[in-house]
N, C-alpha and C. Protein backbone atom coordinates (compact mmCIF):
# COMPACT_ATOMS: atom_id res chain seq x y z
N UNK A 1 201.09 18.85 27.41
CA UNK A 1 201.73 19.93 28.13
C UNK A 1 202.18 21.00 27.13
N UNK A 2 202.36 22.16 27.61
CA UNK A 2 202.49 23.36 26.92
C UNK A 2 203.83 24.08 27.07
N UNK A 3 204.77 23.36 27.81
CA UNK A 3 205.52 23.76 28.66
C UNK A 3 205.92 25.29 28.85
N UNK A 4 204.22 25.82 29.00
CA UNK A 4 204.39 27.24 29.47
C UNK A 4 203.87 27.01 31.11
N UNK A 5 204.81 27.86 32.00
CA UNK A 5 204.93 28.12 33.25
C UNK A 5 203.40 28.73 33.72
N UNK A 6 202.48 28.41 34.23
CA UNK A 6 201.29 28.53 34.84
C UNK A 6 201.49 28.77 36.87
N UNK A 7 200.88 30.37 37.38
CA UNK A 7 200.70 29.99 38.33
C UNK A 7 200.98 31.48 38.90
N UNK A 8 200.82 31.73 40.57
CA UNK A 8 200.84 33.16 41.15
C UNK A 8 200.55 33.04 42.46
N UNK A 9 201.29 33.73 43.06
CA UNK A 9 201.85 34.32 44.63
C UNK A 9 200.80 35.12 45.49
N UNK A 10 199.41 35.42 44.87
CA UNK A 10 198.44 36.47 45.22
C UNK A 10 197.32 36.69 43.90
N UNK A 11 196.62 37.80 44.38
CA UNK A 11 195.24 37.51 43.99
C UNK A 11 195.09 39.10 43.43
N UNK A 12 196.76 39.77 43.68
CA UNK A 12 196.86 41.34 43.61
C UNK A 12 197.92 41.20 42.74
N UNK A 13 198.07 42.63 42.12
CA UNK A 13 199.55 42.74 41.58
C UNK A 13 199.09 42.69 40.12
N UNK A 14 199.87 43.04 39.09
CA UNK A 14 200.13 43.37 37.56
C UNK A 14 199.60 41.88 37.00
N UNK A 15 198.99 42.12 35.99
CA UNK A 15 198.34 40.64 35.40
C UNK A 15 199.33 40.76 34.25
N UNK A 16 200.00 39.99 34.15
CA UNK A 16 201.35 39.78 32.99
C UNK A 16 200.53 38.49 32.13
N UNK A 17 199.94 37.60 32.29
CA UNK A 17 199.48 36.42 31.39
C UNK A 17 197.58 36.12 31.65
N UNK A 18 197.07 36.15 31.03
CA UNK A 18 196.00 35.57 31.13
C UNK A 18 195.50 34.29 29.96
N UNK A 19 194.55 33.38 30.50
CA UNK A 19 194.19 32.13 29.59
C UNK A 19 192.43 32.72 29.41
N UNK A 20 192.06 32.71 28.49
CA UNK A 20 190.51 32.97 27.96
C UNK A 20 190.01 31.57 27.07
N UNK A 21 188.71 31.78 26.79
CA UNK A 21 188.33 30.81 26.18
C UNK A 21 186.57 31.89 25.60
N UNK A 22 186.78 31.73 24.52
CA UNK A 22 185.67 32.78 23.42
C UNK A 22 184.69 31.78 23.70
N UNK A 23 183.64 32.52 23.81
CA UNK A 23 181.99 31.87 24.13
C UNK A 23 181.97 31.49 22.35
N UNK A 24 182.04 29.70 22.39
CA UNK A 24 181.39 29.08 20.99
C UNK A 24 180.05 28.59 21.28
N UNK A 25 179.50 27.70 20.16
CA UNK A 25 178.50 27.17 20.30
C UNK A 25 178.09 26.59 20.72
N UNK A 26 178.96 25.44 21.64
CA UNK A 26 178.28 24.73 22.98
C UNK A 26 177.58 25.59 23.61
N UNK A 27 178.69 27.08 24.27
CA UNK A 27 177.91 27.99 25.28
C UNK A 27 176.61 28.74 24.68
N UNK A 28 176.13 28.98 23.42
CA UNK A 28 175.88 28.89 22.80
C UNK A 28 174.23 28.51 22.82
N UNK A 29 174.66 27.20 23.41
CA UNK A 29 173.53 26.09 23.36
C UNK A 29 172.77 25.74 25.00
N UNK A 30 173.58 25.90 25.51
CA UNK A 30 173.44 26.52 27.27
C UNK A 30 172.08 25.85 27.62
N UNK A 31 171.02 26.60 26.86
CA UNK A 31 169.91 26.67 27.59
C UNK A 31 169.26 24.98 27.33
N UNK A 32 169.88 25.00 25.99
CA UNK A 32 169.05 23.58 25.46
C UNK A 32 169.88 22.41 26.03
N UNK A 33 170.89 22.77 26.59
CA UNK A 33 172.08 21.44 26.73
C UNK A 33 171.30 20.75 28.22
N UNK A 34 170.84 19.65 28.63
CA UNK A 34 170.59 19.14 29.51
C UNK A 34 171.30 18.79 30.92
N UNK A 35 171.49 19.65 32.18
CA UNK A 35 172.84 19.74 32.78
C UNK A 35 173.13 21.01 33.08
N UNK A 36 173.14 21.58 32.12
CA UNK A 36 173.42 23.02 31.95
C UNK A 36 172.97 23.75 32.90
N UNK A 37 171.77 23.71 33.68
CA UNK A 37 170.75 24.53 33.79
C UNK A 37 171.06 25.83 34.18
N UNK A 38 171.15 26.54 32.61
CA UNK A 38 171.17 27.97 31.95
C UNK A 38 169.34 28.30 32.02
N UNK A 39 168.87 29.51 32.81
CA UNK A 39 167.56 29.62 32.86
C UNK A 39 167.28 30.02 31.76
N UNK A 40 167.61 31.20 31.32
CA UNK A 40 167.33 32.05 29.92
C UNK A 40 168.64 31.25 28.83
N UNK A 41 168.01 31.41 27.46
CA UNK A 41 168.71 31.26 26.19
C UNK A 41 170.03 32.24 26.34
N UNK A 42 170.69 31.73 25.83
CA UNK A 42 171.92 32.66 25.49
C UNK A 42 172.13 33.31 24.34
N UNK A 43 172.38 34.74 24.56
CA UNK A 43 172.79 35.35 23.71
C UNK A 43 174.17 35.64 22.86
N UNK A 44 174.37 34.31 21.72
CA UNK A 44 176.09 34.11 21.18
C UNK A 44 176.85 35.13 21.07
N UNK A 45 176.21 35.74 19.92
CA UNK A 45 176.74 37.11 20.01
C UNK A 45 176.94 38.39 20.61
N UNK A 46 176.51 38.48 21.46
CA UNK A 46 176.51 39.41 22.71
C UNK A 46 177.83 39.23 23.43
N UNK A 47 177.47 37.66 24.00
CA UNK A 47 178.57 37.12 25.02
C UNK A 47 179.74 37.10 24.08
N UNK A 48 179.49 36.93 23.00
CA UNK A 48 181.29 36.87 21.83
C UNK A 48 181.33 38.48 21.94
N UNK A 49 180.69 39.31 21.48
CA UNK A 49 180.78 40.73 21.66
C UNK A 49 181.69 40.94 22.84
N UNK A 50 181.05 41.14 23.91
CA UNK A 50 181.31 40.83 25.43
C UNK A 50 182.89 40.43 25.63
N UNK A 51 183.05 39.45 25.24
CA UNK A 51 184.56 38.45 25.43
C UNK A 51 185.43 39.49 24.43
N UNK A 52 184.98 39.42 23.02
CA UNK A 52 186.45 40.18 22.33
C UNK A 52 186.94 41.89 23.03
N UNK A 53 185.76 42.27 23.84
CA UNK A 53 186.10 43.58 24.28
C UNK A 53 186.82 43.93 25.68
N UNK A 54 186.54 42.58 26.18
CA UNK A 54 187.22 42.30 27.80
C UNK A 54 188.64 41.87 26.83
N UNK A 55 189.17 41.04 26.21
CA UNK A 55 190.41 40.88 25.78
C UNK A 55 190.76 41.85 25.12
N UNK A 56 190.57 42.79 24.44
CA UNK A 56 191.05 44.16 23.75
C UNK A 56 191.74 44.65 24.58
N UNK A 57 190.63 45.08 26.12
CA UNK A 57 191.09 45.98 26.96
C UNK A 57 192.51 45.30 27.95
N UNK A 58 192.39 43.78 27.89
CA UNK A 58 193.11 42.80 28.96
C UNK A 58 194.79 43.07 27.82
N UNK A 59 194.87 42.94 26.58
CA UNK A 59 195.82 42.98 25.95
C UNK A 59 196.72 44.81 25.66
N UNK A 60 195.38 45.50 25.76
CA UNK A 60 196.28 46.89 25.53
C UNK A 60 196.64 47.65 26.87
N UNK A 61 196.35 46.28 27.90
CA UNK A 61 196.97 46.94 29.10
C UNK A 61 198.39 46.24 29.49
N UNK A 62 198.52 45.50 28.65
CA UNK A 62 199.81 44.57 28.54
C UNK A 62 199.98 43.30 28.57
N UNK A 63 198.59 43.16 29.04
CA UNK A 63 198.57 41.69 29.76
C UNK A 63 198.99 40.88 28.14
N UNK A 64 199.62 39.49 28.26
CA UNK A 64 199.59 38.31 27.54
C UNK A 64 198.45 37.71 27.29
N UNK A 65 197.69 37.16 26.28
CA UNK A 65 196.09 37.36 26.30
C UNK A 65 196.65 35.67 25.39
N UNK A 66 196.65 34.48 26.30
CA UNK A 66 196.44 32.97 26.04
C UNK A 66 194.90 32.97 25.32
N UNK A 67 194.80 32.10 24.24
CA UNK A 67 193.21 31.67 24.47
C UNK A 67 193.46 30.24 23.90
N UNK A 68 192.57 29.42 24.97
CA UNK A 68 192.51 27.86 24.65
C UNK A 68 192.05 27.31 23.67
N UNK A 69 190.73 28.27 23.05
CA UNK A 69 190.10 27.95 21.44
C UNK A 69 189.36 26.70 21.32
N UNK A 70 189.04 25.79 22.83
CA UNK A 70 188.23 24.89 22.57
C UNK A 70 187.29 24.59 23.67
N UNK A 71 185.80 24.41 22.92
CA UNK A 71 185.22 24.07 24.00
C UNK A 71 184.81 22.33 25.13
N UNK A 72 184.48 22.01 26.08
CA UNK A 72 184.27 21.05 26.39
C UNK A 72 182.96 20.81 26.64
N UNK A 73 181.79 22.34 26.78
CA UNK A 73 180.89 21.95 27.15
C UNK A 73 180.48 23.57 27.47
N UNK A 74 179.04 23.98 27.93
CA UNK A 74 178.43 25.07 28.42
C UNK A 74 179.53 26.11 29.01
N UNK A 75 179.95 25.15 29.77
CA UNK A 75 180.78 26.33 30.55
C UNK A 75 182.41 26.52 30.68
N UNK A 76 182.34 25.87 29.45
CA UNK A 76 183.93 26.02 29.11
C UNK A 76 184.95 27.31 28.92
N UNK A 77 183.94 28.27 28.78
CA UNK A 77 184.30 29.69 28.60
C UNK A 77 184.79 30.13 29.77
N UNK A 78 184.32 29.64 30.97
CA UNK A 78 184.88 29.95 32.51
C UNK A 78 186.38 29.05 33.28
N UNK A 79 187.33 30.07 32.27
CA UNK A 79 188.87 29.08 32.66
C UNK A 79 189.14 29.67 33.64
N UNK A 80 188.39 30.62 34.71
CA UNK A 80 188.98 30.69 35.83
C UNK A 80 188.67 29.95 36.77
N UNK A 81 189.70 29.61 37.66
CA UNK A 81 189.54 28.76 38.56
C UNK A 81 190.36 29.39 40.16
N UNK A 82 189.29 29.96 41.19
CA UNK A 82 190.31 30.61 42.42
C UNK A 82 191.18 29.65 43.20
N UNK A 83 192.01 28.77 42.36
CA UNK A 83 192.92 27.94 43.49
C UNK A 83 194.22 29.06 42.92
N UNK A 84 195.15 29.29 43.66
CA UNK A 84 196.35 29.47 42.98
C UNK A 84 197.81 28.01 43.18
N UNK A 85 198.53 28.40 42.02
CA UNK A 85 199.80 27.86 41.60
C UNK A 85 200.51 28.81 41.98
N UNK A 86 201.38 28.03 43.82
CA UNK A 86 202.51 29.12 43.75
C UNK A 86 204.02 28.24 43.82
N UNK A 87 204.65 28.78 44.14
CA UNK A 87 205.97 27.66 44.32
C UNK A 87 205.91 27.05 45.84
């Protein structure tokens, strides 16, 4: 546990925290990973390109810019998840 407070009331409104996760080399590996089924190869550096410029813009708009820094697998880069945490 992190005992940082996770969670939200709506799907609208000011993004004060976000959690990311940087495309590594699992995602990386996508196409070759068995499971995966990534049609085309992935492009690492593109998609890392890609990611540091969506967080540039996510942080100089205020937002809190979390990043988890580890992968579990292909698609570990996708920490969103549409359930919400509300009270």
């Amino acid at each position: 546990m992190t005992g940082l407070a996770y969670g939200a009331q709506g799907m609208t409104g000011r993004l004060r925290r976000v959690l990311v996760n940087r495309p590594g080399e699992r995602f990386g590996a996508a196409h070759e990973t068995e499971g995966a089924f990534y049609q085309e190869p992935v492009d690492l550096a593109l998609a890392q390109a890609q990611h540091d410029a969506l967080v540039a813009v996510l942080e100089e708009s205020g937002a809190v810019v979390e990043r988890l820094g580890r992968e579990a697998g292909p698609d570990s880069i996708y920490a969103y998840d549409p359930a919400l945490v509300c009270d």
